[in-house]
C-alpha atoms as a PDB file:
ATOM      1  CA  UNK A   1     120.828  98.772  53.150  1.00  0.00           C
ATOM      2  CA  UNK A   2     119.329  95.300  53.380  1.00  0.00           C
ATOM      3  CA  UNK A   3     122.465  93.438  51.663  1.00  0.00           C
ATOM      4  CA  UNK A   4     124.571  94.955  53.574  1.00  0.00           C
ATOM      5  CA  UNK A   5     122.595  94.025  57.144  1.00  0.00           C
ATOM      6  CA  UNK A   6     122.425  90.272  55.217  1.00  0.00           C
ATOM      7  CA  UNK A   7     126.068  90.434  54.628  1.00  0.00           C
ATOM      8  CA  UNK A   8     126.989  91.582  57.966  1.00  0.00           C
ATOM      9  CA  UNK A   9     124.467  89.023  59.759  1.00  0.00           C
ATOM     10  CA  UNK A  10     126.202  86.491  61.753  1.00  0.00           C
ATOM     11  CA  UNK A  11     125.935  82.548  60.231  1.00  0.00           C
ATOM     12  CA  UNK A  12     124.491  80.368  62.996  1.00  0.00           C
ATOM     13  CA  UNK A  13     127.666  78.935  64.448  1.00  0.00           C
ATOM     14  CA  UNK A  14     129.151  75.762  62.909  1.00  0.00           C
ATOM     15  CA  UNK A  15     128.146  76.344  59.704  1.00  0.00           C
ATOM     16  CA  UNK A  16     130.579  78.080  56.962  1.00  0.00           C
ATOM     17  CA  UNK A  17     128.631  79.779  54.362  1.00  0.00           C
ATOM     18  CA  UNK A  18     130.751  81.564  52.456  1.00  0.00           C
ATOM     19  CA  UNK A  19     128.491  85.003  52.759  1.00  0.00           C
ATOM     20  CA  UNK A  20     130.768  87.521  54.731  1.00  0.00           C
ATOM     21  CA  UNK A  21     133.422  89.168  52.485  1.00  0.00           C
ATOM     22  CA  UNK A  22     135.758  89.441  55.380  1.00  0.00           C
ATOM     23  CA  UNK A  23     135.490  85.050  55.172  1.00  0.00           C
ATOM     24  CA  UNK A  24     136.015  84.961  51.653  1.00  0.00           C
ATOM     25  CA  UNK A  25     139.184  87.143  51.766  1.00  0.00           C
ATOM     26  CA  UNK A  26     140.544  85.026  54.193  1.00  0.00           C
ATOM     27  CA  UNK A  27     139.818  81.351  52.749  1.00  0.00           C
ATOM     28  CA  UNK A  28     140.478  81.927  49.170  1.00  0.00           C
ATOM     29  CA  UNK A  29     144.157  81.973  49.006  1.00  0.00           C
ATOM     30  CA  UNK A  30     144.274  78.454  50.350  1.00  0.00           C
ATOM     31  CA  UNK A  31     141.324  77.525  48.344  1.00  0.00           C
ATOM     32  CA  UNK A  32     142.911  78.068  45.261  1.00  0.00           C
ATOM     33  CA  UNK A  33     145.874  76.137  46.043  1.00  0.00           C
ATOM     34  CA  UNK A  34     144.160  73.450  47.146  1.00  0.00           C
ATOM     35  CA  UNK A  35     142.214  73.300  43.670  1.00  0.00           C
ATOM     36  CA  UNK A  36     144.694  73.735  41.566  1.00  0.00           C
ATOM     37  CA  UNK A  37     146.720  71.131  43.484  1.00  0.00           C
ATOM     38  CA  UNK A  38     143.598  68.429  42.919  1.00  0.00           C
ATOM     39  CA  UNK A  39     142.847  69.534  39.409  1.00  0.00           C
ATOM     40  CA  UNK A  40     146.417  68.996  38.457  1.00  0.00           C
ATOM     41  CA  UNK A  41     146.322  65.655  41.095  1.00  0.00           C
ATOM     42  CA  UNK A  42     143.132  64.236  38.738  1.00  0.00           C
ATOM     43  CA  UNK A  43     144.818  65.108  35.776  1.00  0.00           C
ATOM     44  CA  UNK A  44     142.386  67.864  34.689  1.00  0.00           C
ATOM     45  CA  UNK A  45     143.094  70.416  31.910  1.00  0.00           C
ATOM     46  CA  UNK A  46     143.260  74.595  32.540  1.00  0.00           C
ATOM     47  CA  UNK A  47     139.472  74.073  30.696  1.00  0.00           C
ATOM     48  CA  UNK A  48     138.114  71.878  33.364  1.00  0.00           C
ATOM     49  CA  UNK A  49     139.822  73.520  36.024  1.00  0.00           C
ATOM     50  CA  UNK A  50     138.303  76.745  35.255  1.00  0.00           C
ATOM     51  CA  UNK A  51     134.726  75.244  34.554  1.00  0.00           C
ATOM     52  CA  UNK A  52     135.028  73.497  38.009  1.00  0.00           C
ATOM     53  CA  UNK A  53     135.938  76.295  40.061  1.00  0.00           C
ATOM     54  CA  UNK A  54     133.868  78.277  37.996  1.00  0.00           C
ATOM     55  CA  UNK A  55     136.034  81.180  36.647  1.00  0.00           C
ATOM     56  CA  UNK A  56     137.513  81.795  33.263  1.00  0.00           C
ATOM     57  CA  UNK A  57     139.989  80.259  31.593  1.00  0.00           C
ATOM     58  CA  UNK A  58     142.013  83.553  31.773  1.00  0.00           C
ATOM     59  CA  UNK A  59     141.314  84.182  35.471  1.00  0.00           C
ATOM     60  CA  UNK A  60     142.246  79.672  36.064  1.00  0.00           C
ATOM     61  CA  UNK A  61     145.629  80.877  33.993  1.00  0.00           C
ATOM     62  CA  UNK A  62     146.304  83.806  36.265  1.00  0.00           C
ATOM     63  CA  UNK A  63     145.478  81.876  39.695  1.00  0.00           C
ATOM     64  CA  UNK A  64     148.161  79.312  38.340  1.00  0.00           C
ATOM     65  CA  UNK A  65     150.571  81.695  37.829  1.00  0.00           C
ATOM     66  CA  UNK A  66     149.737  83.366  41.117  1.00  0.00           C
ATOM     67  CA  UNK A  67     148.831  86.675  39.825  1.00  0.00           C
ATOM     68  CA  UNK A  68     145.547  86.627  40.810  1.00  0.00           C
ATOM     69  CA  UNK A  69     144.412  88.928  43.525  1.00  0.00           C
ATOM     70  CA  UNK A  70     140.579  88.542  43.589  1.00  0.00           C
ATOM     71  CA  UNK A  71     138.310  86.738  46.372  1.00  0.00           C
ATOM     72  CA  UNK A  72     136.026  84.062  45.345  1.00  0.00           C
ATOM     73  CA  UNK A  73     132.700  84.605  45.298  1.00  0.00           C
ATOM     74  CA  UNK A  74     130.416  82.442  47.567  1.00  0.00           C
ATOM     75  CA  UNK A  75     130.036  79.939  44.704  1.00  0.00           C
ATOM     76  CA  UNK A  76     133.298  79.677  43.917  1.00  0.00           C
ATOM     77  CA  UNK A  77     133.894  79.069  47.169  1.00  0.00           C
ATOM     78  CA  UNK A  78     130.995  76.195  47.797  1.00  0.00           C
ATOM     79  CA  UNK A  79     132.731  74.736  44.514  1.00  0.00           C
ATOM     80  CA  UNK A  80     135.828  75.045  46.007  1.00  0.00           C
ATOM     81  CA  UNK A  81     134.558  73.600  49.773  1.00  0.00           C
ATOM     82  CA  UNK A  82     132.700  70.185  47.398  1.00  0.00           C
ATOM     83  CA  UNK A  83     135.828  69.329  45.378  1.00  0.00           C
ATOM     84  CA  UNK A  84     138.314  69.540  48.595  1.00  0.00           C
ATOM     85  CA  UNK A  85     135.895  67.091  50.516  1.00  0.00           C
ATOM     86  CA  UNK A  86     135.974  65.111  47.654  1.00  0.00           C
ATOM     87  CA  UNK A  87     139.297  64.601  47.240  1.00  0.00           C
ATOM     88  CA  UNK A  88     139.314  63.958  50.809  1.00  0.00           C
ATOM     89  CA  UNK A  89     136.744  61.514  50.464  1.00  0.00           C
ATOM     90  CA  UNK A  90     138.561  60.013  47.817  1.00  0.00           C
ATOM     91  CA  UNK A  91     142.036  59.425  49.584  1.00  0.00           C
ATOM     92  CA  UNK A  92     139.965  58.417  52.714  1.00  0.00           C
ATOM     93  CA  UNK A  93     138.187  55.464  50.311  1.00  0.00           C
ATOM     94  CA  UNK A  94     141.268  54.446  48.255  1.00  0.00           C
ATOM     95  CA  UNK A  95     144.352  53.443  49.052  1.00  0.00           C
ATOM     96  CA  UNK A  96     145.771  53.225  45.849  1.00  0.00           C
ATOM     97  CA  UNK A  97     146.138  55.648  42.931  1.00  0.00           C
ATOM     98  CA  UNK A  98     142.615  55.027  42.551  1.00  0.00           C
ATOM     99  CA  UNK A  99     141.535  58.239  44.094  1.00  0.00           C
ATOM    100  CA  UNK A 100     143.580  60.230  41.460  1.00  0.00           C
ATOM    101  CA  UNK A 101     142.050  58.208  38.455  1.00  0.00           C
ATOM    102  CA  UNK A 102     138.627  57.977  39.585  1.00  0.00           C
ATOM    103  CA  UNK A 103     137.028  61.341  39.207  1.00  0.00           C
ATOM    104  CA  UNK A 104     138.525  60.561  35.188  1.00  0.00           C
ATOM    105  CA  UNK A 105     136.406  57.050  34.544  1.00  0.00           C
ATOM    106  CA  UNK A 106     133.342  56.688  33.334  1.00  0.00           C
ATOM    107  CA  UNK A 107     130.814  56.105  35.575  1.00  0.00           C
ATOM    108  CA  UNK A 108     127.247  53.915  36.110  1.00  0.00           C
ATOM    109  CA  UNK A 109     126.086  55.670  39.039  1.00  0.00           C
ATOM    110  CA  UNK A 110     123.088  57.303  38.727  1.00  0.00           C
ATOM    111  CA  UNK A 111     124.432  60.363  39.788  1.00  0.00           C
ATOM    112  CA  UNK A 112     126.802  60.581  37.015  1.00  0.00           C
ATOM    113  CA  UNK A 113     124.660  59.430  33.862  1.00  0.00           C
ATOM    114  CA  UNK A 114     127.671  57.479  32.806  1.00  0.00           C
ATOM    115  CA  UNK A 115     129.879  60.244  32.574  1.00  0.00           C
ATOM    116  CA  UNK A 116     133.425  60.976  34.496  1.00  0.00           C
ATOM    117  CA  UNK A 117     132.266  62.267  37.625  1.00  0.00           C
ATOM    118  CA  UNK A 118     134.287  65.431  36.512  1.00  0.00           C
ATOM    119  CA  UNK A 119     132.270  65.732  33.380  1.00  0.00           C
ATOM    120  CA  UNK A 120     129.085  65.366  35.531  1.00  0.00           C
ATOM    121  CA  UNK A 121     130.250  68.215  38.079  1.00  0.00           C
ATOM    122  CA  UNK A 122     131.198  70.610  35.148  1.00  0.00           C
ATOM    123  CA  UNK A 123     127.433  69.809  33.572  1.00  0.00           C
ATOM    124  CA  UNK A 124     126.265  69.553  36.413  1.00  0.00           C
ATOM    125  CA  UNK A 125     127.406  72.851  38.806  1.00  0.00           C
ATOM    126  CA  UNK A 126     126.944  72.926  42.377  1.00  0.00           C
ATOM    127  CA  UNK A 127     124.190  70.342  43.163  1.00  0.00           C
ATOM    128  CA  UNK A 128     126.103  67.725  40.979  1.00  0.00           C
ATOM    129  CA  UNK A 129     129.637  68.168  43.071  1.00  0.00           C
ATOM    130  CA  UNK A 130     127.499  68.295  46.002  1.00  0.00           C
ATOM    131  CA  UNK A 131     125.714  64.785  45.267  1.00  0.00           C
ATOM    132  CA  UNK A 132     129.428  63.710  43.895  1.00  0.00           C
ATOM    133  CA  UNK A 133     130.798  64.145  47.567  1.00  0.00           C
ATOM    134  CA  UNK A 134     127.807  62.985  49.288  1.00  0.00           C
ATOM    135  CA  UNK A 135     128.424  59.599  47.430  1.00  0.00           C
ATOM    136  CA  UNK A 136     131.945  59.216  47.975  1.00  0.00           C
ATOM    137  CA  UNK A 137     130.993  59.871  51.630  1.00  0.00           C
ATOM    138  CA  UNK A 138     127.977  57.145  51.509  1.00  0.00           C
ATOM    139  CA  UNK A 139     130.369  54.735  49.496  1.00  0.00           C
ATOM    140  CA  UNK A 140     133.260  54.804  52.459  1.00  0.00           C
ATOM    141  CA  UNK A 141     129.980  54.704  55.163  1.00  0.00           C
ATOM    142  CA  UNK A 142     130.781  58.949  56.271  1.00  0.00           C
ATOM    143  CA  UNK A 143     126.846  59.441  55.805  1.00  0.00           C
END
């Protein structure tokens, strides 16, 4: 009786979190484009894809193919929320094709242990894409 009360509670207003199944239904049809769309932009493999958004491989092959029919959960879809503002980030700080190779190269940053910063978000889950966007943001001065 409690979960459902939680789930059913209304979020403070201005801030998405993902918790009412009625929001999830709704976002995750573009969400999934828009992943697949950057994963294939970066040039990530079906592997990485699926580690990023956090689903199987199988369930990455079926969203490609657009036979999925699931919702993502509210992980998937605070995965989903970190890699979009990245890529925003990205194109925002860039003007080149450097946003599209740069979540590939190696990196120094602390953050990212010298490691691609995709590496670092598939070791790393959650917090790590969350620090990745919050330093793309610092780095074009959105922080």
């Amino acid at each position: 009786m409690a979960s459902i009360a939680l789930e059913q509670a209304e979020a403070p207003r201005g801030i998405q979190t993902f918790a009412a199944s009625d929001d999830r239904d709704r976002l995750t049809g573009a969400a999934v484009k828009a992943v697949l769309r950057l994963v294939d932009a970066w040039g990530g493999s079906n592997a990485e894809g699926a580690a990023l958004l956090g689903v199987s491989e199988s369930t990455w092959d079926r969203m490609k193919a657009g036979t999925w029919e699931g919702a993502l959960s509210q992980d998937q879809l605070t995965r989903a929320s970190a890699l979009i503002g990245l890529f925003k980030g990205l194109h925002l700080l860039f003007a080149d094709d450097m946003a599209g190779r740069w979540p590939r190269l190696v990196n120094t940053a602390p953050v990212f242990d010298r490691l691609s910063p995709v590496q670092a978000m598939i070791e790393g889950g959650i917090p790590r894409m969350l620090e990745t966007r919050q330093y793309i943001d610092a780095l074009r001065g959105g922080l």
